[in-house]
C-alpha atoms as a PDB file:
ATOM      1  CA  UNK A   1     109.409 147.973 135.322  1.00  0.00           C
ATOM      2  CA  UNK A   2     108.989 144.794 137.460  1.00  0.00           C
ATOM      3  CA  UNK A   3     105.229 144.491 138.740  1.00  0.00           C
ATOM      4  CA  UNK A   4     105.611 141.271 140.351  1.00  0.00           C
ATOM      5  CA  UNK A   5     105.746 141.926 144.096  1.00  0.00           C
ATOM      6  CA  UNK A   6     102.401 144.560 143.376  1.00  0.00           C
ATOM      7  CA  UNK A   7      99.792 143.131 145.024  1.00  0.00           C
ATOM      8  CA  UNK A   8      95.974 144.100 144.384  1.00  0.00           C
ATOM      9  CA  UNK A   9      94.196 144.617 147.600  1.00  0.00           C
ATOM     10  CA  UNK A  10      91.114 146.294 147.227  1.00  0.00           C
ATOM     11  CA  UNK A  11      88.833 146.955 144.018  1.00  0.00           C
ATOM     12  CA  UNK A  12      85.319 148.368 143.479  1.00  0.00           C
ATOM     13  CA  UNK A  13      82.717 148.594 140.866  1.00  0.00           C
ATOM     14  CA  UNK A  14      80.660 151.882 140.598  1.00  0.00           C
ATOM     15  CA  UNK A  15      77.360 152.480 138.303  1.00  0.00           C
ATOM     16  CA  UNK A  16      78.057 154.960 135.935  1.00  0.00           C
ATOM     17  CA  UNK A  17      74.949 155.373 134.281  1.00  0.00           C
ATOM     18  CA  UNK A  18      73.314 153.713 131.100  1.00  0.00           C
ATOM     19  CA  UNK A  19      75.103 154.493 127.343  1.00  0.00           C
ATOM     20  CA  UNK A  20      73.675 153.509 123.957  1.00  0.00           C
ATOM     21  CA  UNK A  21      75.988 151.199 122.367  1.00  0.00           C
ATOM     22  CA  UNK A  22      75.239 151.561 118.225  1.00  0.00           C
ATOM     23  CA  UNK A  23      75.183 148.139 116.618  1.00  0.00           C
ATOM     24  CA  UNK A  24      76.178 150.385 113.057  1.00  0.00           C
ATOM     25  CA  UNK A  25      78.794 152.297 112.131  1.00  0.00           C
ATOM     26  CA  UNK A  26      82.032 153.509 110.105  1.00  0.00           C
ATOM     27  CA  UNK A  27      83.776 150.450 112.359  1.00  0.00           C
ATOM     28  CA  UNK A  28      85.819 147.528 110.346  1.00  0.00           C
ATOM     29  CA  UNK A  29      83.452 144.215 109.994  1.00  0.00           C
ATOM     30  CA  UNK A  30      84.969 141.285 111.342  1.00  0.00           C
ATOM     31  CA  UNK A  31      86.364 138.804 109.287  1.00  0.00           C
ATOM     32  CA  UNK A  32      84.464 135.657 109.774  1.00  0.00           C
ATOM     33  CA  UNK A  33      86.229 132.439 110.920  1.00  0.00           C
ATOM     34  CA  UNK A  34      87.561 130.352 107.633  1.00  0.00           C
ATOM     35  CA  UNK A  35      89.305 127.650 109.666  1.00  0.00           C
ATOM     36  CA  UNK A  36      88.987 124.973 112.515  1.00  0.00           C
ATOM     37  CA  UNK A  37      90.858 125.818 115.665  1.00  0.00           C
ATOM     38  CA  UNK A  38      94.382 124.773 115.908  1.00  0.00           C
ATOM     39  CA  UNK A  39      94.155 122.742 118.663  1.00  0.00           C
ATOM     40  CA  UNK A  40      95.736 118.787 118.885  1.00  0.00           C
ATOM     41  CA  UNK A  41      94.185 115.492 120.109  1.00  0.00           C
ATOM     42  CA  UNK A  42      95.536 115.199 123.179  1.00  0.00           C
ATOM     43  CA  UNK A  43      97.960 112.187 123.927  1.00  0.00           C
ATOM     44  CA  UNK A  44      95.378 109.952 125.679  1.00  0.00           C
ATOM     45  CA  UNK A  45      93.008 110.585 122.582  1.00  0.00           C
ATOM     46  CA  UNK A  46      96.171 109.552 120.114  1.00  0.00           C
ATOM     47  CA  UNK A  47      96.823 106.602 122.178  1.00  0.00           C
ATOM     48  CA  UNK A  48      93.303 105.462 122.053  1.00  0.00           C
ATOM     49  CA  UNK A  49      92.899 105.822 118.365  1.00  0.00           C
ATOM     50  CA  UNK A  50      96.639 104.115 117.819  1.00  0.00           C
ATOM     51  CA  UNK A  51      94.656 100.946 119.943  1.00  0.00           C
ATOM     52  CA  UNK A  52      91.581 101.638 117.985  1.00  0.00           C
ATOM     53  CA  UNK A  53      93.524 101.165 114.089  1.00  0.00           C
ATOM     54  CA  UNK A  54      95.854  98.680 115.627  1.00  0.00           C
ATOM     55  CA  UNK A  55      92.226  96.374 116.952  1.00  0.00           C
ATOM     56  CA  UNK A  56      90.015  96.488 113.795  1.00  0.00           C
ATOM     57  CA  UNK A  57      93.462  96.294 111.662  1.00  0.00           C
ATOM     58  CA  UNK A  58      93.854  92.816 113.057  1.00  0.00           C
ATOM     59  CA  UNK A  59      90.031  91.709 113.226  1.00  0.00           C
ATOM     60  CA  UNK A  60      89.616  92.546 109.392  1.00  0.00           C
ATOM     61  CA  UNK A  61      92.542  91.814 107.072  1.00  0.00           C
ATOM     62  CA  UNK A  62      92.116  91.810 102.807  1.00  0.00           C
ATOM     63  CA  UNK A  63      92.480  94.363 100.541  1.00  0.00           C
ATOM     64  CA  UNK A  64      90.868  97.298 102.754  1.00  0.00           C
ATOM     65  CA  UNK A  65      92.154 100.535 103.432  1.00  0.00           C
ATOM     66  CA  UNK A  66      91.904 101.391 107.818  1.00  0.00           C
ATOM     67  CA  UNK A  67      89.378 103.991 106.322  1.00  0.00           C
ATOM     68  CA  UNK A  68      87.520 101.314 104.968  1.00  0.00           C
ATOM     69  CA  UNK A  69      87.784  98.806 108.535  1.00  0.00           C
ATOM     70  CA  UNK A  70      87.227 101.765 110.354  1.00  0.00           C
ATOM     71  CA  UNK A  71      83.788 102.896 108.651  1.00  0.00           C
ATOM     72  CA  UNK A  72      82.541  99.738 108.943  1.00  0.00           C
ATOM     73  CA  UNK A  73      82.974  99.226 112.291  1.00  0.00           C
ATOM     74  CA  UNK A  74      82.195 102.362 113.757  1.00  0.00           C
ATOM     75  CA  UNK A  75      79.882 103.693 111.347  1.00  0.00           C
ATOM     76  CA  UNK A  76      77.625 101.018 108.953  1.00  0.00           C
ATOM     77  CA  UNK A  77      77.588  97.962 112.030  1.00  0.00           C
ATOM     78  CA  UNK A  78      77.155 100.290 114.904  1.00  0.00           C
ATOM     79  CA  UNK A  79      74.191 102.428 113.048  1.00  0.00           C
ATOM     80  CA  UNK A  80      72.648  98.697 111.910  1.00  0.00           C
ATOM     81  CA  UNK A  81      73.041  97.879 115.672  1.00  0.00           C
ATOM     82  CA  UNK A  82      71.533 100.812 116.585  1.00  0.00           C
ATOM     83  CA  UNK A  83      68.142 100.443 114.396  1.00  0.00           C
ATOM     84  CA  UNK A  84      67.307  97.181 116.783  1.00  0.00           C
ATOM     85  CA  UNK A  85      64.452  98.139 119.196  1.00  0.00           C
ATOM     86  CA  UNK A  86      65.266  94.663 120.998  1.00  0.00           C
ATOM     87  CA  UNK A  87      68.943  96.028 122.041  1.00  0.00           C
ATOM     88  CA  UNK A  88      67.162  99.906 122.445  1.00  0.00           C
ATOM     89  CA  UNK A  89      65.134  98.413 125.015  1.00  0.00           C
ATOM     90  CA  UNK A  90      67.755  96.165 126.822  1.00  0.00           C
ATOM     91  CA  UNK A  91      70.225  98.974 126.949  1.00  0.00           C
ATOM     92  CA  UNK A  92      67.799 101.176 128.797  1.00  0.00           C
ATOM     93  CA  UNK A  93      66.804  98.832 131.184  1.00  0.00           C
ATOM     94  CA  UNK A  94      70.115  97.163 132.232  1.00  0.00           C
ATOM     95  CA  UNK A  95      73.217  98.111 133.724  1.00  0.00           C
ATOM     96  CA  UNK A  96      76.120  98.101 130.810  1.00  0.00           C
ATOM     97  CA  UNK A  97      77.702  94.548 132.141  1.00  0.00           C
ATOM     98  CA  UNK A  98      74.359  93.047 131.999  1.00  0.00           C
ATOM     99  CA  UNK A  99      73.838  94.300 128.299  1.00  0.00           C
ATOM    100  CA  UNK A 100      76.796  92.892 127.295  1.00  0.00           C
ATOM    101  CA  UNK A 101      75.913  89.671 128.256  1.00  0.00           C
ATOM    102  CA  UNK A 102      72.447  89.707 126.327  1.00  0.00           C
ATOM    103  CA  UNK A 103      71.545  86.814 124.624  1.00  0.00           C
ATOM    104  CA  UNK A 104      70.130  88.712 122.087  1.00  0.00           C
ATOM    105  CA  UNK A 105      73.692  90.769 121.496  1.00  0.00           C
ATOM    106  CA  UNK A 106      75.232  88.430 119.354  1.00  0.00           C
ATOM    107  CA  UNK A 107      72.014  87.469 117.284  1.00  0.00           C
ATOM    108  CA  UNK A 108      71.419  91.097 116.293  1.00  0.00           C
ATOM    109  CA  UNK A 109      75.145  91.708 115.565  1.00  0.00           C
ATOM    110  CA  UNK A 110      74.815  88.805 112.848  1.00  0.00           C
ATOM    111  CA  UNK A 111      71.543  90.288 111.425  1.00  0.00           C
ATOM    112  CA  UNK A 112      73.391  93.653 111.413  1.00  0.00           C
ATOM    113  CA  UNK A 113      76.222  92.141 109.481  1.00  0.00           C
ATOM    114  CA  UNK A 114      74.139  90.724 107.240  1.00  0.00           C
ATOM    115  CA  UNK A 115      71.607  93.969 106.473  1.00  0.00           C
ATOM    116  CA  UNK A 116      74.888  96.213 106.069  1.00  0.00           C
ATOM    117  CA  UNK A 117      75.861  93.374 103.075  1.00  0.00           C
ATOM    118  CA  UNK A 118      72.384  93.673 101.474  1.00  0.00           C
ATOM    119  CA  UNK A 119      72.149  97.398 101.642  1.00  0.00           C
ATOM    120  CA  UNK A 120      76.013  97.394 100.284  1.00  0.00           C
ATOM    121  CA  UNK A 121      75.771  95.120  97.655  1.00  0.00           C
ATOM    122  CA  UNK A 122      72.025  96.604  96.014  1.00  0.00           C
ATOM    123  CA  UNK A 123      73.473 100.204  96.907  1.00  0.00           C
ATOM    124  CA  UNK A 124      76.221  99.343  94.390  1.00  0.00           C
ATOM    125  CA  UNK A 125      74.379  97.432  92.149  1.00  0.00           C
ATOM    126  CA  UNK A 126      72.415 100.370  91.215  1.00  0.00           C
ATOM    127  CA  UNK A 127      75.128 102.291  91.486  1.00  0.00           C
ATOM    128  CA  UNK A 128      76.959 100.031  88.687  1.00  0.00           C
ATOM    129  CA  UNK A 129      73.829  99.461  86.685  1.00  0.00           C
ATOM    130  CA  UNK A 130      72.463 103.325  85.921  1.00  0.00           C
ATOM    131  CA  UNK A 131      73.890 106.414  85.109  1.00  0.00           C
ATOM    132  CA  UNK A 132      71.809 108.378  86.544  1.00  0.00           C
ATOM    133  CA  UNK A 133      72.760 106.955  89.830  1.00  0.00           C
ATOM    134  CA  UNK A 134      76.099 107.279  89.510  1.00  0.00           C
ATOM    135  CA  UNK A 135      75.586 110.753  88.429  1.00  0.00           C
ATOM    136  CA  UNK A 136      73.732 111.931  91.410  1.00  0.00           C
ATOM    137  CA  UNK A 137      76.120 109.967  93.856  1.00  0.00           C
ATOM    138  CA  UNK A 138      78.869 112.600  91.628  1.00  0.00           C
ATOM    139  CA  UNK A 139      77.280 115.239  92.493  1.00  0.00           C
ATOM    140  CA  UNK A 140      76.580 114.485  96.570  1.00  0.00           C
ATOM    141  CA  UNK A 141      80.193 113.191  96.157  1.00  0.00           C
ATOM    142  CA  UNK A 142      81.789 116.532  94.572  1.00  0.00           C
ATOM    143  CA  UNK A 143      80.151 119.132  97.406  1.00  0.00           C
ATOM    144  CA  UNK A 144      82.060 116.901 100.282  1.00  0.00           C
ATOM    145  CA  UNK A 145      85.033 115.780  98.631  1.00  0.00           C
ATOM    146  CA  UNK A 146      86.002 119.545  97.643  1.00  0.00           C
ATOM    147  CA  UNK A 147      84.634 120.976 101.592  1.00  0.00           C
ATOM    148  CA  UNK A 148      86.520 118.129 102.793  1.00  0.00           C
ATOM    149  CA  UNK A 149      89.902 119.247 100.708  1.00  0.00           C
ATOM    150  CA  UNK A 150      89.354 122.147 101.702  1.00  0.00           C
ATOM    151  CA  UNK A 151      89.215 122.305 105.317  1.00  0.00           C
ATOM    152  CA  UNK A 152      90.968 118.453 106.111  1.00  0.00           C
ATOM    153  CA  UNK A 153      90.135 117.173 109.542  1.00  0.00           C
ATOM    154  CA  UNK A 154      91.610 114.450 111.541  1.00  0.00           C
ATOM    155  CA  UNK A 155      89.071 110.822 111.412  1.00  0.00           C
ATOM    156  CA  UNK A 156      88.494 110.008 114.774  1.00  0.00           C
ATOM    157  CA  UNK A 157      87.218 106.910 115.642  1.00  0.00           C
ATOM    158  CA  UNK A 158      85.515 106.819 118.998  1.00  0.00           C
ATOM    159  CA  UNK A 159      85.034 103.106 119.639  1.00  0.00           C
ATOM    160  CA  UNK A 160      86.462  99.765 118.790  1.00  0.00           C
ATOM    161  CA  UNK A 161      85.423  96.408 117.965  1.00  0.00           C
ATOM    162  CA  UNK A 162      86.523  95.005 121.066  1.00  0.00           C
ATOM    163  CA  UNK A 163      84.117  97.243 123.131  1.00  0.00           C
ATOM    164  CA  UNK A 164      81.072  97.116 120.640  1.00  0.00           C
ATOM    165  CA  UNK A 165      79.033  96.001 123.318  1.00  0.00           C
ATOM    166  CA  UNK A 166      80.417  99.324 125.655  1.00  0.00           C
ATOM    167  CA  UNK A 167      79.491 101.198 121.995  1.00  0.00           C
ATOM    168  CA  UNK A 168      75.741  99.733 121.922  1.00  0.00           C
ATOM    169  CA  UNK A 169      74.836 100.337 124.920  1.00  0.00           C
ATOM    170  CA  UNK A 170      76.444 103.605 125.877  1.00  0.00           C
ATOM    171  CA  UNK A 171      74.368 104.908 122.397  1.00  0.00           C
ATOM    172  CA  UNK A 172      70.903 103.385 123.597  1.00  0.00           C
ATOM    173  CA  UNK A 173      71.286 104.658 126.484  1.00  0.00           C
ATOM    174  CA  UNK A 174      71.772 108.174 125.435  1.00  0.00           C
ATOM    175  CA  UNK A 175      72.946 108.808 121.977  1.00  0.00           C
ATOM    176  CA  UNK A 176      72.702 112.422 122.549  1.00  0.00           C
ATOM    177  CA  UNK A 177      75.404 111.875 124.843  1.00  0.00           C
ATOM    178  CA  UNK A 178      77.502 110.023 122.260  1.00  0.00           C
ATOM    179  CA  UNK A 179      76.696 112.497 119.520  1.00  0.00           C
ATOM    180  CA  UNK A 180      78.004 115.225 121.726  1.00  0.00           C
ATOM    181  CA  UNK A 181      81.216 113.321 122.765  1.00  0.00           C
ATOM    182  CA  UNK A 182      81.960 112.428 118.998  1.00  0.00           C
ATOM    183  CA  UNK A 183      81.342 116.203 118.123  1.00  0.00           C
ATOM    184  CA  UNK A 184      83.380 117.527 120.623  1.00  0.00           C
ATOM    185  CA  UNK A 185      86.065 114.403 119.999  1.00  0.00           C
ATOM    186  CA  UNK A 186      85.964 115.814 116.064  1.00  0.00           C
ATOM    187  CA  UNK A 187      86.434 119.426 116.311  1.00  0.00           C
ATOM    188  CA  UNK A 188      89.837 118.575 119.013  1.00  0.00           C
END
């Protein structure tokens, strides 16, 4: 039967009283959700992580995985960047092409640098030097490794190194903003 020259002209809603609608019952539960939605990255969001790998692959060269570029970047300098109250302030108070051009930028970039080496290298001295430490970072390390197995995700990397600046002050702005845009970015 062919329905598609049936056009709906008219329509109407009528109150038909109040019912009771049980919450409990002989019904089948529902099956709760075991897996992340099947949705892809969109193109643009491919082609902006493909620029993303392809940037801090040929700012940081060596022995490092792009996991390893990648974290550093966008995770360890941006969250040492993010701790400065100087760049908080700047960020707030400026529009996004005057923060970039902060003479303070570059200064507290360095000190971030250097910070995410200290914490690094006494992190893994301890980590080297005691069982115990190693032991606990097993245990942290087990829970997320098997969750992660279990339910693999695609890394996205929002920013690059070539728009740090963009990155800064976009999250001192309002990093509720950016931790919403990376959250939805992550579950696409």
């Amino acid at each position: 039967m062919d329905l598609s020259k049936v056009e709906l002209t008219h329509h109407a809603l009528r109150k038909q009283g109040q019912r009771d609608l049980a919450l409990t019952g002989d019904g089948e539960a529902l099956a709760p959700m075991t897996e992340p939605g099947g949705g892809d990255v969109h193109e643009k969001d491919k082609a902006r992580l493909g620029e993303i790998i392809a940037a801090v692959n040929d700012l940081l060269e060596g022995d490092l995985t792009e996991d390893d570029k990648l974290v550093y970047v966008n995770d360890v300098l941006k969250t040492k960047l993010l701790e400065s109250q100087i760049l908080i302030q700047q960020a707030r108070n400026n529009t996004k092409e005057q923060f970039a051009s902060s003479p303070d930028l570059e200064q507290e970039l360095l000190n971030a640098i250097m910070d995410a080496l200290a914490a690094h290298s006494a992190m893994s001295k301890q980590a080297l030097e005691s069982d115990a430490v190693r032991l606990g970072i097993k245990e942290i390390l087990l829970a997320c490794i098997a969750h992660s197995m279990r339910q693999p995700s695609i890394l996205l990397v929002v920013f690059a190194v070539e728009m740090q600046e963009q990155v800064v002050w976009h999250a001192m702005r309002d990093p509720k903003q950016v931790n919403r845009r990376m959250s939805r970015l992550s579950r696409a």
